[in-house]
C-alpha atoms as a PDB file:
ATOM      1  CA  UNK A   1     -15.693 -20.886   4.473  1.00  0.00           C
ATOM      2  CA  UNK A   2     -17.579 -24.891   4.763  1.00  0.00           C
ATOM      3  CA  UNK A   3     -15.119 -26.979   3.653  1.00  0.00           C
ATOM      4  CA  UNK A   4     -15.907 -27.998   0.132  1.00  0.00           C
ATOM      5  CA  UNK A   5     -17.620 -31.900  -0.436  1.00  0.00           C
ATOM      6  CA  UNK A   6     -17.432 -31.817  -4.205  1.00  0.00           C
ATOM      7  CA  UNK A   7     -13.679 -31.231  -6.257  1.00  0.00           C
ATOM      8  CA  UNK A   8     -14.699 -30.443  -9.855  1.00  0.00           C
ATOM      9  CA  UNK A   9     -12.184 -29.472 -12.927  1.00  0.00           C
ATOM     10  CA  UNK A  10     -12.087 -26.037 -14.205  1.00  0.00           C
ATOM     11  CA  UNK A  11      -9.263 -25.275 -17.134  1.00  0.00           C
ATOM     12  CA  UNK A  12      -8.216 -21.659 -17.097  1.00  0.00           C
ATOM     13  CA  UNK A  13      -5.747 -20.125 -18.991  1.00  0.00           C
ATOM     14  CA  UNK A  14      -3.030 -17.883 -17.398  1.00  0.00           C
ATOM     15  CA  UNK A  15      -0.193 -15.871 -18.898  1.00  0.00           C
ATOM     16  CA  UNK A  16       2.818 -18.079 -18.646  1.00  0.00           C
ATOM     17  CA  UNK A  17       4.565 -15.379 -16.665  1.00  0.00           C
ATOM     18  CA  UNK A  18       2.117 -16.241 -13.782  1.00  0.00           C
ATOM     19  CA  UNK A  19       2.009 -19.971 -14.395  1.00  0.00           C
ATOM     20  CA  UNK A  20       6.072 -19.869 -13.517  1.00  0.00           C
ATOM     21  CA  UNK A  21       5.541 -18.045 -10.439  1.00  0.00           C
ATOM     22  CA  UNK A  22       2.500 -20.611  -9.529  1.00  0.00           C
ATOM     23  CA  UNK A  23       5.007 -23.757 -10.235  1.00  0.00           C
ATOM     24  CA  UNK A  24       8.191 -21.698  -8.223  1.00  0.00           C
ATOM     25  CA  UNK A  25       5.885 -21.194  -5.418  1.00  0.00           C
ATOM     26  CA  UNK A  26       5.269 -24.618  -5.465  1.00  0.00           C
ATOM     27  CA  UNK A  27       8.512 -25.717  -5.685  1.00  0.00           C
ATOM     28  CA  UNK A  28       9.619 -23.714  -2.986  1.00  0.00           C
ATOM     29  CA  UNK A  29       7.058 -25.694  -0.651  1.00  0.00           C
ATOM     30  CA  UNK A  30       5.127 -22.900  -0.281  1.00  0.00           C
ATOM     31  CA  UNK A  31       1.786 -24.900  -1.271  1.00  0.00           C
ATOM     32  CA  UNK A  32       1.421 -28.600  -1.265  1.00  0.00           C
ATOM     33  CA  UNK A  33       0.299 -27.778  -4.754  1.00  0.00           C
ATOM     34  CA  UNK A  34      -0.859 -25.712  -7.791  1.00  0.00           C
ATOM     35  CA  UNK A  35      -3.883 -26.676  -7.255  1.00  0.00           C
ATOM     36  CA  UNK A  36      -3.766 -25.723  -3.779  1.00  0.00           C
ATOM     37  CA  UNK A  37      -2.359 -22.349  -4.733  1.00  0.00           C
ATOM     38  CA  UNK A  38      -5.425 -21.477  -6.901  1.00  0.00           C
ATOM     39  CA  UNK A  39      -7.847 -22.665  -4.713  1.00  0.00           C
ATOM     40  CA  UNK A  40      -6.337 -20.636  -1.574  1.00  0.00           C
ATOM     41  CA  UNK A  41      -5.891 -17.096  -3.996  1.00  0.00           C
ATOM     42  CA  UNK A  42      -9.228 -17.606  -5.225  1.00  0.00           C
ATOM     43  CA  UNK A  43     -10.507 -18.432  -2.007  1.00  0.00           C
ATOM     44  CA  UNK A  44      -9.328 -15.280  -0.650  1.00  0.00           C
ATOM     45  CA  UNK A  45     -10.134 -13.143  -3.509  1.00  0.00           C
ATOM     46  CA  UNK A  46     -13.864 -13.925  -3.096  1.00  0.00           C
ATOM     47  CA  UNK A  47     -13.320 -13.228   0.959  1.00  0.00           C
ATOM     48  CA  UNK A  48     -12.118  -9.577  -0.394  1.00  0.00           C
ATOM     49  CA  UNK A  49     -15.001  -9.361  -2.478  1.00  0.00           C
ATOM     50  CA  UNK A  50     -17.495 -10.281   0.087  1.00  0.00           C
ATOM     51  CA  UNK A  51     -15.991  -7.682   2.732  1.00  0.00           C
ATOM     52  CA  UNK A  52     -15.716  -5.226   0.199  1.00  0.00           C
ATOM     53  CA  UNK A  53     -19.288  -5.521  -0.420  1.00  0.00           C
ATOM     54  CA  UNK A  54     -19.930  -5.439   2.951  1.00  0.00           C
ATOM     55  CA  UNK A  55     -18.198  -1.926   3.704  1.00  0.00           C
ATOM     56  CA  UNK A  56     -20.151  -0.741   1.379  1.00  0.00           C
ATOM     57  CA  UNK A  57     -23.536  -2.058   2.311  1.00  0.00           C
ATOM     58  CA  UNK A  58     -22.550   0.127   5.541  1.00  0.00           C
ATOM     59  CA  UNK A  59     -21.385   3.173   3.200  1.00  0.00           C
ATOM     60  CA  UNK A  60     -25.186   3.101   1.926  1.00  0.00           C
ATOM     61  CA  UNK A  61     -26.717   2.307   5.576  1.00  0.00           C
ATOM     62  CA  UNK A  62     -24.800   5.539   7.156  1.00  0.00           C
ATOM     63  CA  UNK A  63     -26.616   7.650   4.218  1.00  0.00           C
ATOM     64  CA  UNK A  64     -29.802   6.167   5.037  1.00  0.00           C
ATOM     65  CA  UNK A  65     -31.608   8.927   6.930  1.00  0.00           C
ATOM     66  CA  UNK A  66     -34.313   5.709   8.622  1.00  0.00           C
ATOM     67  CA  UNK A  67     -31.510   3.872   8.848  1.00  0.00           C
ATOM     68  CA  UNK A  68     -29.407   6.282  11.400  1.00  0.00           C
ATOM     69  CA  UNK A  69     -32.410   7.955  12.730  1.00  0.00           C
ATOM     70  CA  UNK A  70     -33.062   3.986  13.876  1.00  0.00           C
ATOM     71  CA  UNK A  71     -29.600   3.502  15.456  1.00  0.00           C
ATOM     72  CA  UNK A  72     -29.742   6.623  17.295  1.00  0.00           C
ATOM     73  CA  UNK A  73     -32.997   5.701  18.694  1.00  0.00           C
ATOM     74  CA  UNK A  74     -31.896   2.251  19.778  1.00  0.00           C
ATOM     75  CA  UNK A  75     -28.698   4.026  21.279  1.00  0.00           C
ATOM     76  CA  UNK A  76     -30.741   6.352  23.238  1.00  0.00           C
ATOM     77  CA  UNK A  77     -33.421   4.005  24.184  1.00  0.00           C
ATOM     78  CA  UNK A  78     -30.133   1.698  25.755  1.00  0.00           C
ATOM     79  CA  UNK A  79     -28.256   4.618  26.999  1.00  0.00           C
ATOM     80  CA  UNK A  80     -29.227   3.747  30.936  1.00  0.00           C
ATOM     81  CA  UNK A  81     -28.956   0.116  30.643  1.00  0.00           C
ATOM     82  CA  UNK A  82     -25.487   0.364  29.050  1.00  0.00           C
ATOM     83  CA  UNK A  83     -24.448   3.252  32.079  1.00  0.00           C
ATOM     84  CA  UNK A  84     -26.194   0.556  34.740  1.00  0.00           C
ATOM     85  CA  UNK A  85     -23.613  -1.960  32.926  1.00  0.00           C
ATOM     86  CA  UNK A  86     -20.373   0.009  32.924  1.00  0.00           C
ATOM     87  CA  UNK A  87     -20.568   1.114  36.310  1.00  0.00           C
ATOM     88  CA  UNK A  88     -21.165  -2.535  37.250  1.00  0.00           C
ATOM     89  CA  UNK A  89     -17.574  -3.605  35.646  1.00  0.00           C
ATOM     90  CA  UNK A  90     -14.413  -3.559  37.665  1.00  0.00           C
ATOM     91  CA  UNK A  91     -11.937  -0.574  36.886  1.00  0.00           C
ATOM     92  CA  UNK A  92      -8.944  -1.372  35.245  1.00  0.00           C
END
């Protein structure tokens, strides 16, 4: 993720169960901050989110009939080039 060029405020509310555990955590050096807490779990909540919606982008592509009939193609249509290319590399 681009680092970020503009900090604005943002109040939430949080049950005060989790605002302890935010403030131990901090405490406990863990982040440099609360602030720096929220920003990193909310940073990787939307990364979640975004591969999430990714696997399933794929889900719908594999049940696309065009859409695999298209890979297969391209798979046969590369099938010599990509033999030509592993007999080319050394063995292991």
């Amino acid at each position: 993720m681009p680092p970020l060029t503009y900090s604005g405020k943002v109040t939430f509310s949080l049950p005060r169960t989790l605002m302890v555990e935010v403030r131990r955590a901090v405490e406990d050096g863990m982040f440099p901050s609360q602030n720096a807490l929220v920003r990193k779990a909310i940073e990787d909540e939307l990364k979640r989110i975004g591969q999430e919606r990714l696997r399933q982008e794929f889900m719908d592509a594999a049940q696309d009939p065009m859409f695999m009939k298209d890979i297969s193609d391209t798979e046969e249509e590369f099938s010599s080039s990509d033999s030509e290319t592993s007999r080319m590399l050394p063995d292991d």
